[in-house]
PDB file of N, CA and C in Angstrom:
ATOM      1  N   UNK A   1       0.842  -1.178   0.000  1.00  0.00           N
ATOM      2  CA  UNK A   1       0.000   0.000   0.000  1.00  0.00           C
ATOM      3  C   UNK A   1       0.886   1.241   0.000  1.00  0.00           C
ATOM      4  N   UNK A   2       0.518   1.970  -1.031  1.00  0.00           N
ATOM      5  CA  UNK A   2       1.409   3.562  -0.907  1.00  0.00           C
ATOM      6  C   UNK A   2       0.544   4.800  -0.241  1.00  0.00           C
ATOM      7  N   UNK A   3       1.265   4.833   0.586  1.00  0.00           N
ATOM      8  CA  UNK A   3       0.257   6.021   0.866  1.00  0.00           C
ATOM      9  C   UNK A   3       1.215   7.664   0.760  1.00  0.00           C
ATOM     10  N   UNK A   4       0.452   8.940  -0.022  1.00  0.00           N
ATOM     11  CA  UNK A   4       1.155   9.946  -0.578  1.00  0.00           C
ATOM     12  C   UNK A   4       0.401  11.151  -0.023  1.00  0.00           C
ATOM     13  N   UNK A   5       1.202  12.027   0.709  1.00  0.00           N
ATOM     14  CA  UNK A   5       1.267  13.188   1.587  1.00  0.00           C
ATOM     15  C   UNK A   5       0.485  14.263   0.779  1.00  0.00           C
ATOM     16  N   UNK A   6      -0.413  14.446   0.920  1.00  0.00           N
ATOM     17  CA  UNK A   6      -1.225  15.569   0.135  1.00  0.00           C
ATOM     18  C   UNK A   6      -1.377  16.958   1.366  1.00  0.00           C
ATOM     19  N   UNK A   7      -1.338  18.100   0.799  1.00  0.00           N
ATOM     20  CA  UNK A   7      -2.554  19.057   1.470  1.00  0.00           C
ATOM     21  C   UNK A   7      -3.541  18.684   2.756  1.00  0.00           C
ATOM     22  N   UNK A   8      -3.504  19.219   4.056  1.00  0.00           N
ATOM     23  CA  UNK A   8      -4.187  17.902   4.524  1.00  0.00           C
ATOM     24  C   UNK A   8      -5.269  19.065   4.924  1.00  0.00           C
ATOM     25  N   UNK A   9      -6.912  18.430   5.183  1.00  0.00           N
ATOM     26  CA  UNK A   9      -7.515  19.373   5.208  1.00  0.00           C
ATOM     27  C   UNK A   9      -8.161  20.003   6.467  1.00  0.00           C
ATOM     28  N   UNK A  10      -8.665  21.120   6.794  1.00  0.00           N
ATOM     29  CA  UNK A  10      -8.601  21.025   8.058  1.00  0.00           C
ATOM     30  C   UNK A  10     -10.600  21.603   8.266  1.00  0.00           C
ATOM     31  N   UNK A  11     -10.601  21.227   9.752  1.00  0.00           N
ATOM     32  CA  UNK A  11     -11.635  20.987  10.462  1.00  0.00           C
ATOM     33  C   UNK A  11     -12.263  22.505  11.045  1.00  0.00           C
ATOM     34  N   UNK A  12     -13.207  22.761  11.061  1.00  0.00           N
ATOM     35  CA  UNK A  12     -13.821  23.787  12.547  1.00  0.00           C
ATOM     36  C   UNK A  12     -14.983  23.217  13.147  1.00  0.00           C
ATOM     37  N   UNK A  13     -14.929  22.601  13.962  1.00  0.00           N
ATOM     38  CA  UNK A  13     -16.008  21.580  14.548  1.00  0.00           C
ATOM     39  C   UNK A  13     -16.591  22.608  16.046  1.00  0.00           C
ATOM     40  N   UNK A  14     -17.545  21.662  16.645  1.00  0.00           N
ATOM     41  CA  UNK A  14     -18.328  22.283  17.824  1.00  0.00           C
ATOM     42  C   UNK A  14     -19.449  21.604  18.195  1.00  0.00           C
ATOM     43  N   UNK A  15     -19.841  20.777  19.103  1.00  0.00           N
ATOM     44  CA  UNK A  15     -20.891  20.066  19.356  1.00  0.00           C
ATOM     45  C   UNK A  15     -20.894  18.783  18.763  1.00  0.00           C
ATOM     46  N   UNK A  16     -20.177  18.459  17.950  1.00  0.00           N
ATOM     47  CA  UNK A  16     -20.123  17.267  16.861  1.00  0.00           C
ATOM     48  C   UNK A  16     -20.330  17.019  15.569  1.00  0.00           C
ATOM     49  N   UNK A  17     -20.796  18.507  15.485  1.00  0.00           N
ATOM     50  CA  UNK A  17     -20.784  19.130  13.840  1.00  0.00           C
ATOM     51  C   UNK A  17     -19.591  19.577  13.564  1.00  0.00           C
ATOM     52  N   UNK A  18     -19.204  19.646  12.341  1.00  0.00           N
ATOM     53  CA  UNK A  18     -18.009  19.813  11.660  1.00  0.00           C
ATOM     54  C   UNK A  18     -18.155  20.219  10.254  1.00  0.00           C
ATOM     55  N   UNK A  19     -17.265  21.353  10.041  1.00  0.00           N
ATOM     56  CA  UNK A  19     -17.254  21.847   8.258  1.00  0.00           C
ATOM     57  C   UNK A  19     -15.757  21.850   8.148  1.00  0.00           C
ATOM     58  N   UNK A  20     -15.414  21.046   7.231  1.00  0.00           N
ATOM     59  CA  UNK A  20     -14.256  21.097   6.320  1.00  0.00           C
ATOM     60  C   UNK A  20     -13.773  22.130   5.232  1.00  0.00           C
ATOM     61  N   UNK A  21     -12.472  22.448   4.673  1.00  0.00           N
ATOM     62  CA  UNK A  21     -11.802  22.768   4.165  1.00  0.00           C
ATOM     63  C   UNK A  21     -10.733  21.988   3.195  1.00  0.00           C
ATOM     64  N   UNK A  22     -10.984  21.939   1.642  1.00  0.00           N
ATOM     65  CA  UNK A  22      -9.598  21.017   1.253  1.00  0.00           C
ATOM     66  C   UNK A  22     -10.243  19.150   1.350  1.00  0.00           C
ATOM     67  N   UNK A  23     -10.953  19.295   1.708  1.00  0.00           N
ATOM     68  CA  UNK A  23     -11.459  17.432   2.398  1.00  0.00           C
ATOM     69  C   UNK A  23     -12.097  16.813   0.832  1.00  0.00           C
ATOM     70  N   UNK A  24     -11.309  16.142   0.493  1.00  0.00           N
ATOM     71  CA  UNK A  24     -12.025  15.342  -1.050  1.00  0.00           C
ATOM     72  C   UNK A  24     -12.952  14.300  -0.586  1.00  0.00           C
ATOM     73  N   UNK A  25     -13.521  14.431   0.543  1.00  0.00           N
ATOM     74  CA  UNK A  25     -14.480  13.201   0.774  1.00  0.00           C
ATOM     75  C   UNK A  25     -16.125  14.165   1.335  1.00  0.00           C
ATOM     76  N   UNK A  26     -15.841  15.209   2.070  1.00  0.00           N
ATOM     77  CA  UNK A  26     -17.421  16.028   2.495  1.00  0.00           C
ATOM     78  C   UNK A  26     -16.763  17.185   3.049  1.00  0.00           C
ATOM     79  N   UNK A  27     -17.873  18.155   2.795  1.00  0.00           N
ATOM     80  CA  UNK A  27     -17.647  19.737   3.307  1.00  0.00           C
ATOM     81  C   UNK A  27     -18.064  19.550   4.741  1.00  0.00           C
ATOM     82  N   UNK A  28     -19.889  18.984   5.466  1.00  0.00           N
ATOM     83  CA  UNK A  28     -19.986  19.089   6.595  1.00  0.00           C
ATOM     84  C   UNK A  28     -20.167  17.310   7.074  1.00  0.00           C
ATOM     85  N   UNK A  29     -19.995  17.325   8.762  1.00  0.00           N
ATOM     86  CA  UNK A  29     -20.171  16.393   8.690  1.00  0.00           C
ATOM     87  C   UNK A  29     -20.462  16.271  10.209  1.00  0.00           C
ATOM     88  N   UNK A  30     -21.415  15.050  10.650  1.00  0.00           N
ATOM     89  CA  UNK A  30     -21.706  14.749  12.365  1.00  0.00           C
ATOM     90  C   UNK A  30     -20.862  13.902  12.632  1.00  0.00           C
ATOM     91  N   UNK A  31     -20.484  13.848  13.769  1.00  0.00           N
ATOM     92  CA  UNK A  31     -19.653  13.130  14.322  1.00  0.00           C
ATOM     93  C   UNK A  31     -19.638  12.762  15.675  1.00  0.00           C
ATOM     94  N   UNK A  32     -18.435  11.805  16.328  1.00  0.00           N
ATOM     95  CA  UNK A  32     -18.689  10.657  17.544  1.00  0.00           C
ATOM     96  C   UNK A  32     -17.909  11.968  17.810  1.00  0.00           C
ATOM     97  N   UNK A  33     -17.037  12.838  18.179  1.00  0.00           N
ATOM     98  CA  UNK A  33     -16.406  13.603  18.317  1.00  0.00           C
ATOM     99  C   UNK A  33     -16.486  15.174  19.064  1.00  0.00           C
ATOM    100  N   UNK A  34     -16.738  15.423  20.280  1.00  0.00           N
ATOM    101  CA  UNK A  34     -17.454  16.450  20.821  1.00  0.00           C
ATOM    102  C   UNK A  34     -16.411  17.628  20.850  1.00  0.00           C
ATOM    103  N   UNK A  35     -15.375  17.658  20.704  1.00  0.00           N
ATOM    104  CA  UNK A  35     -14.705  19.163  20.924  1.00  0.00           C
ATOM    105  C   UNK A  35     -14.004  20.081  20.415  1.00  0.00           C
ATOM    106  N   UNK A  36     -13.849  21.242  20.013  1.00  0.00           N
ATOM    107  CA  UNK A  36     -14.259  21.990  19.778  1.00  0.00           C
ATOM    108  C   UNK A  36     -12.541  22.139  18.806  1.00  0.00           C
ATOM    109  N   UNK A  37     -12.870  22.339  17.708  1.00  0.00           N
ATOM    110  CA  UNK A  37     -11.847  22.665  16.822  1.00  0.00           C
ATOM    111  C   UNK A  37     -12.007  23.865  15.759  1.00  0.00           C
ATOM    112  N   UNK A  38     -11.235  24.600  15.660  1.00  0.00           N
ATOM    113  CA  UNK A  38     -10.834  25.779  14.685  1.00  0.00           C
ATOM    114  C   UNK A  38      -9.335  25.599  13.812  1.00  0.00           C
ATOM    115  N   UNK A  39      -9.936  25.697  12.578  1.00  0.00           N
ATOM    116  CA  UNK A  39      -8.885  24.985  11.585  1.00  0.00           C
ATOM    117  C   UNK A  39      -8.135  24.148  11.678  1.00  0.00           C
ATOM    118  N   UNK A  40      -8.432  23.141  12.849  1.00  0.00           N
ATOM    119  CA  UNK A  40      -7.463  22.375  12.501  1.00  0.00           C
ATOM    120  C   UNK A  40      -7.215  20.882  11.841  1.00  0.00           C
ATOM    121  N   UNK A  41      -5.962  20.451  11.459  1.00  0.00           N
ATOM    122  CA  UNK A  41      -5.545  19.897  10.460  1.00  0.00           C
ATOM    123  C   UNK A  41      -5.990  18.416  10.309  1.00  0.00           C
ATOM    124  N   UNK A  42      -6.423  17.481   9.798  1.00  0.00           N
ATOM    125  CA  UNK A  42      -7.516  16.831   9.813  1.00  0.00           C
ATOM    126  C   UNK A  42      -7.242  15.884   8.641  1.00  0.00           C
ATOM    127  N   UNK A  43      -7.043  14.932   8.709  1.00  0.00           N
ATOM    128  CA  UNK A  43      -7.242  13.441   7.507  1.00  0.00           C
ATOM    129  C   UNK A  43      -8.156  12.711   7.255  1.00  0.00           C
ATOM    130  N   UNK A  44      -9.034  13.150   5.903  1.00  0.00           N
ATOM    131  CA  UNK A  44     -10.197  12.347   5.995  1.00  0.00           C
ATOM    132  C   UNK A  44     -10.221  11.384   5.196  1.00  0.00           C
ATOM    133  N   UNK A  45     -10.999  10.490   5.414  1.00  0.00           N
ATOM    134  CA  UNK A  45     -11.466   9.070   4.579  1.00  0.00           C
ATOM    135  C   UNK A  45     -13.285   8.687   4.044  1.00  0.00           C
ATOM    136  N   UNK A  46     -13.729   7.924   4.027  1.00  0.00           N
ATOM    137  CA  UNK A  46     -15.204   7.856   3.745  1.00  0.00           C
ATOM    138  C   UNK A  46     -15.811   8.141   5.169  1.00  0.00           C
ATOM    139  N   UNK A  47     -15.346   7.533   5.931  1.00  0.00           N
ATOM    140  CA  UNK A  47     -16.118   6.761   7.174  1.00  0.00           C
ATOM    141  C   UNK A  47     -15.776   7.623   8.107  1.00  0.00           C
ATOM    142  N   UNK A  48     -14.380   8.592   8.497  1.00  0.00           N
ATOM    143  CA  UNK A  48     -13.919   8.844   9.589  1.00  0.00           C
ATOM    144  C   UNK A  48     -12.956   9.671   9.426  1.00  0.00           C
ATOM    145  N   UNK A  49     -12.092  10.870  10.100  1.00  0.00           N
ATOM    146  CA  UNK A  49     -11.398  11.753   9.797  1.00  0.00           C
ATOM    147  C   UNK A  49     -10.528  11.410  11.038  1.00  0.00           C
ATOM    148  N   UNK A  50      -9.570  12.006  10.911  1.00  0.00           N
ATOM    149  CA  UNK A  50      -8.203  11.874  12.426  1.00  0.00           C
ATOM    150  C   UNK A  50      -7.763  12.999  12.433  1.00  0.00           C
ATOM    151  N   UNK A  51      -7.762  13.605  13.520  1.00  0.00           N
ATOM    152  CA  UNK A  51      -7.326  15.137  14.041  1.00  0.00           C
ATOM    153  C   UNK A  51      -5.923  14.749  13.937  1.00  0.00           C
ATOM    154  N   UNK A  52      -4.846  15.102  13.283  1.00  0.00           N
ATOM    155  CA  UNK A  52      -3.535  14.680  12.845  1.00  0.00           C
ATOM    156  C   UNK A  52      -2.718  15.381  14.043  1.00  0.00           C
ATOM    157  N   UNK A  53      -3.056  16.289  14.709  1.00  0.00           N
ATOM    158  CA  UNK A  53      -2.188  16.585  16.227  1.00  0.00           C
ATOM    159  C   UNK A  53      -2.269  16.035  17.462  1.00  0.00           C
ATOM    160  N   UNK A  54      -3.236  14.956  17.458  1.00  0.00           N
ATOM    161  CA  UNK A  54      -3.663  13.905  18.290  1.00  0.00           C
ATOM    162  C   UNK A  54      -3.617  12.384  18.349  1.00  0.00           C
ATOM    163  N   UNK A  55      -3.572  12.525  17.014  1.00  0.00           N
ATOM    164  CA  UNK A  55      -3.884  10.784  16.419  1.00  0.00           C
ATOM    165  C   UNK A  55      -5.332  10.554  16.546  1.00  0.00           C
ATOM    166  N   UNK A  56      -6.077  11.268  17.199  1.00  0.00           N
ATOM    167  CA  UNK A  56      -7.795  10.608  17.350  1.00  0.00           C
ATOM    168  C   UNK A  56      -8.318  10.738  16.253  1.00  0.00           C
ATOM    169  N   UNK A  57      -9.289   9.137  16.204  1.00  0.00           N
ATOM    170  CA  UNK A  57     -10.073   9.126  15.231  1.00  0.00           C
ATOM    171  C   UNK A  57     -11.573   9.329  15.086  1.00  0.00           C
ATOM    172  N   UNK A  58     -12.140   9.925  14.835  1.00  0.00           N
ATOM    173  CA  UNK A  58     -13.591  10.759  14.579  1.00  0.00           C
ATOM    174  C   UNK A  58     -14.264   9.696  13.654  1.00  0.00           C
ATOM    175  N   UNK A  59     -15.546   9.112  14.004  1.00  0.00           N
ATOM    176  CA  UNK A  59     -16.394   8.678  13.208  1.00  0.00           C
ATOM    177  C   UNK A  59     -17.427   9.706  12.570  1.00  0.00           C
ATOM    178  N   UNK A  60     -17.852   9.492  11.089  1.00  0.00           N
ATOM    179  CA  UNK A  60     -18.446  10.097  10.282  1.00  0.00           C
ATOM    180  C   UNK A  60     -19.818   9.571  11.018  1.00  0.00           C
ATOM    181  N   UNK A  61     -20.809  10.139  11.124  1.00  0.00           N
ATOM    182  CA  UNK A  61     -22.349   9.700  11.264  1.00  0.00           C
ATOM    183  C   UNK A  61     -23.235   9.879  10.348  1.00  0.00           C
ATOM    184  N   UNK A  62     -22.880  10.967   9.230  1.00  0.00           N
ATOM    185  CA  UNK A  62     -23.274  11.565   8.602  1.00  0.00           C
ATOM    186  C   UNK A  62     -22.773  12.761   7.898  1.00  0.00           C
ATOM    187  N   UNK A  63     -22.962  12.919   6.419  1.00  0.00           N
ATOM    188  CA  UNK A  63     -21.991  14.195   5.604  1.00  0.00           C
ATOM    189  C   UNK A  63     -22.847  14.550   4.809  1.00  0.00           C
ATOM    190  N   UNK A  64     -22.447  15.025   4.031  1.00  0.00           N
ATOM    191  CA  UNK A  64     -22.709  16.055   2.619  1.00  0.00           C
ATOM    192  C   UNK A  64     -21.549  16.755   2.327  1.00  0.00           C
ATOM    193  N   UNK A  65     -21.702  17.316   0.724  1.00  0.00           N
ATOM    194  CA  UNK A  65     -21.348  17.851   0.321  1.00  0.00           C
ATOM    195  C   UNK A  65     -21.571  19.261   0.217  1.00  0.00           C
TER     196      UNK A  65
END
């Protein structure tokens, strides 16, 4: 498996809602995830995003575009 360092995109979350920036998978999204983020830097996938200054992983509950 290769995995290749892109742009990574970042988060402003609050309550468990979340809007992205840069994210090739959803602009908003609900989440298992309660606290409170401003821009920050964020790896997303279909299912789940990881706050990349933590290692924690955030389940998707729900998105859009």
């Amino acid at each position: 498996m290769t995995i290749t360092k892109v742009n990574a995109a970042t988060a402003n979350c609050s309550g468990g809602e979340c809007e992205f920036d840069y994210s090739h998978h959803y602009k908003y999204a609900k989440t298992n995830c309660f606290q409170n983020l401003r821009f920050e830097e964020v790896e997303t996938a279909f299912m789940y995003f990881t706050i990349l200054k933590t290692g924690q992983e955030c389940k998707v509950l729900e998105s859009h575009n």
